[in-house]
N, C-alpha and C. Protein backbone atom coordinates (compact mmCIF):
# COMPACT_ATOMS: atom_id res chain seq x y z
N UNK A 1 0.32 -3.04 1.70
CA UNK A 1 -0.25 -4.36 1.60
C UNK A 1 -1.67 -4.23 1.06
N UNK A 2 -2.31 -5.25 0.02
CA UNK A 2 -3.71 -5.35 -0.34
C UNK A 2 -3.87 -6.54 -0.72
N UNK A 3 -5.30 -6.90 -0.15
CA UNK A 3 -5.78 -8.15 -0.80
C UNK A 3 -6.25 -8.19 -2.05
N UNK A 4 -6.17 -7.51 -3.05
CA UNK A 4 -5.98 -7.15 -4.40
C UNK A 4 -5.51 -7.63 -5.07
N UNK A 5 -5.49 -8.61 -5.85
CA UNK A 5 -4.54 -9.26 -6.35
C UNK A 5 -4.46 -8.61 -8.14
N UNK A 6 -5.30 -8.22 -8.61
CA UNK A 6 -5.78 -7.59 -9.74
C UNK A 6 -5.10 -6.27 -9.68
N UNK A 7 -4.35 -6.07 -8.88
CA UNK A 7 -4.51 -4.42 -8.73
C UNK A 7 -2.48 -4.26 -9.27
N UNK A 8 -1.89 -6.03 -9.47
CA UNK A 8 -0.64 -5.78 -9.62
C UNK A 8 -0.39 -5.14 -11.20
N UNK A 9 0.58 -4.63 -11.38
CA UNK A 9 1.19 -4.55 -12.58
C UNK A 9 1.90 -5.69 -12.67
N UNK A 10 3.32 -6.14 -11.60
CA UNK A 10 4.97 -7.01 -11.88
C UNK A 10 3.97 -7.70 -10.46
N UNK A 11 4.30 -8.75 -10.69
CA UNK A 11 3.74 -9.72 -9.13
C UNK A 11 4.84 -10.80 -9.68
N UNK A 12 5.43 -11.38 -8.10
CA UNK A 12 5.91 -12.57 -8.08
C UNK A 12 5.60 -13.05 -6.33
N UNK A 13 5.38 -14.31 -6.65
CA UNK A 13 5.07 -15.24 -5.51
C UNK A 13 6.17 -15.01 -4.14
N UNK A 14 5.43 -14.75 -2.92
CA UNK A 14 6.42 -14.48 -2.05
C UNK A 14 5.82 -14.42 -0.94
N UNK A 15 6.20 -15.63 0.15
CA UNK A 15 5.45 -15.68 1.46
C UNK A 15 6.32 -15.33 2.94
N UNK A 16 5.66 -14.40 3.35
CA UNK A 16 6.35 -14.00 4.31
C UNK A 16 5.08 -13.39 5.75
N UNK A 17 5.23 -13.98 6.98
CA UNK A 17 4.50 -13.77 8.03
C UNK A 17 4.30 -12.34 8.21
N UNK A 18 3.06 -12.38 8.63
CA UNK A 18 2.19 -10.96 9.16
C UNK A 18 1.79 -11.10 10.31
N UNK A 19 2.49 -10.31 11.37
CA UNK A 19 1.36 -10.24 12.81
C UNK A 19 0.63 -9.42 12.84
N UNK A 20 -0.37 -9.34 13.07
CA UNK A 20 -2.02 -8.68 13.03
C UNK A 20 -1.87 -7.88 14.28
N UNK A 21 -2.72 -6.65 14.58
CA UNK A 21 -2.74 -6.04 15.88
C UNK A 21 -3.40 -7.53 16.91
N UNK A 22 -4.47 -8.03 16.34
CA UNK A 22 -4.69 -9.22 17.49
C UNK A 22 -3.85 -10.28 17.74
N UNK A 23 -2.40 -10.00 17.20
CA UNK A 23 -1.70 -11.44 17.12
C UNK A 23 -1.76 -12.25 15.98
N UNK A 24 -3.13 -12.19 15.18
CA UNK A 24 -2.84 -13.49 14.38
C UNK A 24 -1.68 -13.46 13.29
N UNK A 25 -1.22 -14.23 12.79
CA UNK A 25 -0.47 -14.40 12.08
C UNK A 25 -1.34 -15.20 10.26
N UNK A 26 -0.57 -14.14 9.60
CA UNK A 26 -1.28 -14.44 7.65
C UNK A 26 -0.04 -14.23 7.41
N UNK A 27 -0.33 -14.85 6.10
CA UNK A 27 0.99 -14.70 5.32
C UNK A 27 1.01 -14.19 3.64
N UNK A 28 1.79 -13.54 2.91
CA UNK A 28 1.63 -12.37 2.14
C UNK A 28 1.05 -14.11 0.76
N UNK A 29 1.10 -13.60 -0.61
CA UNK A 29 1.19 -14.82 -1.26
C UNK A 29 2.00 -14.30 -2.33
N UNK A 30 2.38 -13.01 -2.16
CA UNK A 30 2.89 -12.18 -3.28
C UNK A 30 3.84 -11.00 -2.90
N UNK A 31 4.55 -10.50 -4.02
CA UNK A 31 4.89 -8.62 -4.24
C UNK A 31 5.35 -8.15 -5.30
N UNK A 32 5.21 -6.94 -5.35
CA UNK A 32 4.82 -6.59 -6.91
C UNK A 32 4.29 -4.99 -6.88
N UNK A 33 4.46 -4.60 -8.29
CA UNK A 33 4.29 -3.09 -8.21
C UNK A 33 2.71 -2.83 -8.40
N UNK A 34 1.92 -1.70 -7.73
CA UNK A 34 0.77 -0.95 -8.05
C UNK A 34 0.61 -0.40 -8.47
N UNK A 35 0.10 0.20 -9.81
CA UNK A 35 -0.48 1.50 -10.24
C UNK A 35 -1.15 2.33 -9.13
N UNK A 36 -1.24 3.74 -8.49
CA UNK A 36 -2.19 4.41 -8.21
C UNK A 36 -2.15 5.53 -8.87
N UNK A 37 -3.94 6.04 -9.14
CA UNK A 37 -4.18 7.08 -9.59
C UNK A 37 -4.80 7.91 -8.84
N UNK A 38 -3.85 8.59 -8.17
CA UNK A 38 -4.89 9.84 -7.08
C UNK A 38 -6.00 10.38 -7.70
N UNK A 39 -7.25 11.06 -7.00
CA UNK A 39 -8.20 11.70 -7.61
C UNK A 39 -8.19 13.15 -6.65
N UNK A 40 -7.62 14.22 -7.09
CA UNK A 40 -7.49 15.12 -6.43
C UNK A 40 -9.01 16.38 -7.31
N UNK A 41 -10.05 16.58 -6.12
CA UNK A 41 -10.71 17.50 -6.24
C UNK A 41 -11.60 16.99 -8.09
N UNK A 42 -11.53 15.54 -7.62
CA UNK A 42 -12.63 15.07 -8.87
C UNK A 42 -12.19 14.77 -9.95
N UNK A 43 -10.58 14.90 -10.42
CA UNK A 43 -10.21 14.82 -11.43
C UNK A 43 -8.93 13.72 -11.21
N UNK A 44 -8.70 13.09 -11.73
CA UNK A 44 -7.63 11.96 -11.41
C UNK A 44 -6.08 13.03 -11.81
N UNK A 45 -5.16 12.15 -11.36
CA UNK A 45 -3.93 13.19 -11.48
C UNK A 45 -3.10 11.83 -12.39
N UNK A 46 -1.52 12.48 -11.91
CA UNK A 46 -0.61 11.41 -12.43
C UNK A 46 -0.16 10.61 -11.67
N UNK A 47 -0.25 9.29 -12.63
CA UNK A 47 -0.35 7.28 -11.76
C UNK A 47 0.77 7.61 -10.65
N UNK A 48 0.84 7.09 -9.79
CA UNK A 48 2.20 6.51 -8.75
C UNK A 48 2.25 5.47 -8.73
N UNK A 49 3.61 4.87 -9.09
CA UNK A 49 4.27 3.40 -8.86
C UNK A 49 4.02 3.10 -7.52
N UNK A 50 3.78 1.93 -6.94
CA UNK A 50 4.15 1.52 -5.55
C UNK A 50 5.03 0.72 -5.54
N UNK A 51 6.44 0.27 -4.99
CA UNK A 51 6.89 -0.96 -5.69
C UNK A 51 7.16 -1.94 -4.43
N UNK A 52 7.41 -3.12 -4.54
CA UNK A 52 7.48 -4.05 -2.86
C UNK A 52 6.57 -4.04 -2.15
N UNK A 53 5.06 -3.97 -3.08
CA UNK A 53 3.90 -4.32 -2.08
C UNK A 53 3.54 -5.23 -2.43
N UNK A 54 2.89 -5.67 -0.53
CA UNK A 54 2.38 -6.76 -0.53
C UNK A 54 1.03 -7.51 -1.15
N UNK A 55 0.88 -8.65 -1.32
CA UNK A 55 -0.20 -8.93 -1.94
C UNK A 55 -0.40 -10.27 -0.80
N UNK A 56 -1.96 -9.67 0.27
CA UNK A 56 -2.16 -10.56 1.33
C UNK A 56 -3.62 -10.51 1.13
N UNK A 57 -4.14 -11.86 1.08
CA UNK A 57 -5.13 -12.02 0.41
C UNK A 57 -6.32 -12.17 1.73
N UNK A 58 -5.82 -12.63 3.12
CA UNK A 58 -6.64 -12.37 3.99
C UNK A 58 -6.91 -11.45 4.32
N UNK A 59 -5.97 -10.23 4.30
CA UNK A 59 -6.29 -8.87 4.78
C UNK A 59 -8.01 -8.07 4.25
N UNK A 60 -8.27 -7.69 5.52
CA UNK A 60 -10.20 -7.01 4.77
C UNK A 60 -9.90 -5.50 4.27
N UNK A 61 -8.35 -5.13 4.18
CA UNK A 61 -8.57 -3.69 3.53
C UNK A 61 -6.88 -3.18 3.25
N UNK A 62 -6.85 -2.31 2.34
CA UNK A 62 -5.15 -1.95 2.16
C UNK A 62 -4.36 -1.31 3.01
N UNK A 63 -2.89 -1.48 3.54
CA UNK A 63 -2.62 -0.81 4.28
C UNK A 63 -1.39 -0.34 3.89
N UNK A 64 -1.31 0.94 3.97
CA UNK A 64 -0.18 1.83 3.67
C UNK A 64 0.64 2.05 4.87
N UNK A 65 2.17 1.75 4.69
CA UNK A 65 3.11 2.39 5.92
C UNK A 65 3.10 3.99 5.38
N UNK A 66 3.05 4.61 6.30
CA UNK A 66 3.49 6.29 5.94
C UNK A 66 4.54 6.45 7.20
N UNK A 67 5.18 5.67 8.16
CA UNK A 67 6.43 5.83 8.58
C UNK A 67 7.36 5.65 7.99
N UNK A 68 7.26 3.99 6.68
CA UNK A 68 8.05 3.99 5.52
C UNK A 68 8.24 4.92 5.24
N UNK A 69 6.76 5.55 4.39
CA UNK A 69 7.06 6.58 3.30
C UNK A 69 7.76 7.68 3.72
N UNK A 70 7.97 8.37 5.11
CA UNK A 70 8.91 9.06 5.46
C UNK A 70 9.88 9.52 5.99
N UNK A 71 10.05 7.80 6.41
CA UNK A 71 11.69 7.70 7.02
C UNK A 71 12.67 7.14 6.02
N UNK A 72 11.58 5.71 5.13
CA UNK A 72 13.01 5.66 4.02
C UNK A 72 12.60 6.27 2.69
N UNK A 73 11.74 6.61 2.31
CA UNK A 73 11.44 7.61 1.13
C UNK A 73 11.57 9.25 1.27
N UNK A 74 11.52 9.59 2.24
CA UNK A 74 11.87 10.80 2.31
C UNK A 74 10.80 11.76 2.01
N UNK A 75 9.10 11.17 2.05
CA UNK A 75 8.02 11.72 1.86
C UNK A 75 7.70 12.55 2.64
N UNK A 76 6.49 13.48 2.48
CA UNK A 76 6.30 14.50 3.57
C UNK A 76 4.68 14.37 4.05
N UNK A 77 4.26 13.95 5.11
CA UNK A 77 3.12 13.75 5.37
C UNK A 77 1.88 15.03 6.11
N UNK A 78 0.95 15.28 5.29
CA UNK A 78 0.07 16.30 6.36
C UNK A 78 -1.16 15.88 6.53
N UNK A 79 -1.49 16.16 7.87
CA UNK A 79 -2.55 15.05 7.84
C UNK A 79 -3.60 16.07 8.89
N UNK A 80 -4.80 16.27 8.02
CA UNK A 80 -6.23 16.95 9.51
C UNK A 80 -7.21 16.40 9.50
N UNK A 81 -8.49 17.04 9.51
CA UNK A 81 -9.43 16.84 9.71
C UNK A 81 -10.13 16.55 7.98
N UNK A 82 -9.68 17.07 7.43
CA UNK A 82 -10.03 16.89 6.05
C UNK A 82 -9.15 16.03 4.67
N UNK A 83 -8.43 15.96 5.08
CA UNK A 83 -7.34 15.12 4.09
C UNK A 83 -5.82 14.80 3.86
N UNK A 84 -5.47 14.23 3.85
CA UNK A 84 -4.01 13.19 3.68
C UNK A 84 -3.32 14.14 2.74
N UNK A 85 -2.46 14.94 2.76
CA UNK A 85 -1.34 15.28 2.00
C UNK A 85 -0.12 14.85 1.78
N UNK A 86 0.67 13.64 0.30
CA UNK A 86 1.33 13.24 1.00
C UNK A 86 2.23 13.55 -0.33
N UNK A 87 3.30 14.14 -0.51
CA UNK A 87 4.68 14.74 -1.40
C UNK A 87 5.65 13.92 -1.53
């Protein structure tokens, strides 16, 4: 999910409820694919598609599932004190 709306490549209109850790309830206004370009060790790498993200315009920051990413993608997550590894 991001309040990004600039950040789509494919966007189409699509509202669907969000419960917040405090309860509140927002709702998406969009979904649609992301470009990302990792920057590994200063140098950008190659783009990743995101596809079926949300576009929630109240949200104050992006949020990535990584239980998605590795229960139905089949990703591999490592995670310490220094940085997110994610395959």
């Amino acid at each position: 999910m991001t309040p990004h709306c600039h950040w789509f490549k494919k966007y189409e209109q699509y509202s669907v409820p969000i419960k917040l850790a405090d309860n509140t309830i927002i709702y998406s206004a969009g979904v649609g694919s992301v470009i990302f370009v990792p920057i590994i060790e200063g140098k950008e790498t190659c783009p990743v598609e995101f596809t079926r993200v949300l576009h929630v315009p109240k949200l104050q920051n992006n949020l990535l599932s990584i239980l998605f990413l590795t229960r139905r993608r089949q990703f591999e997550v490592n995670i310490n004190a220094d940085f997110i590894k994610i395959q």
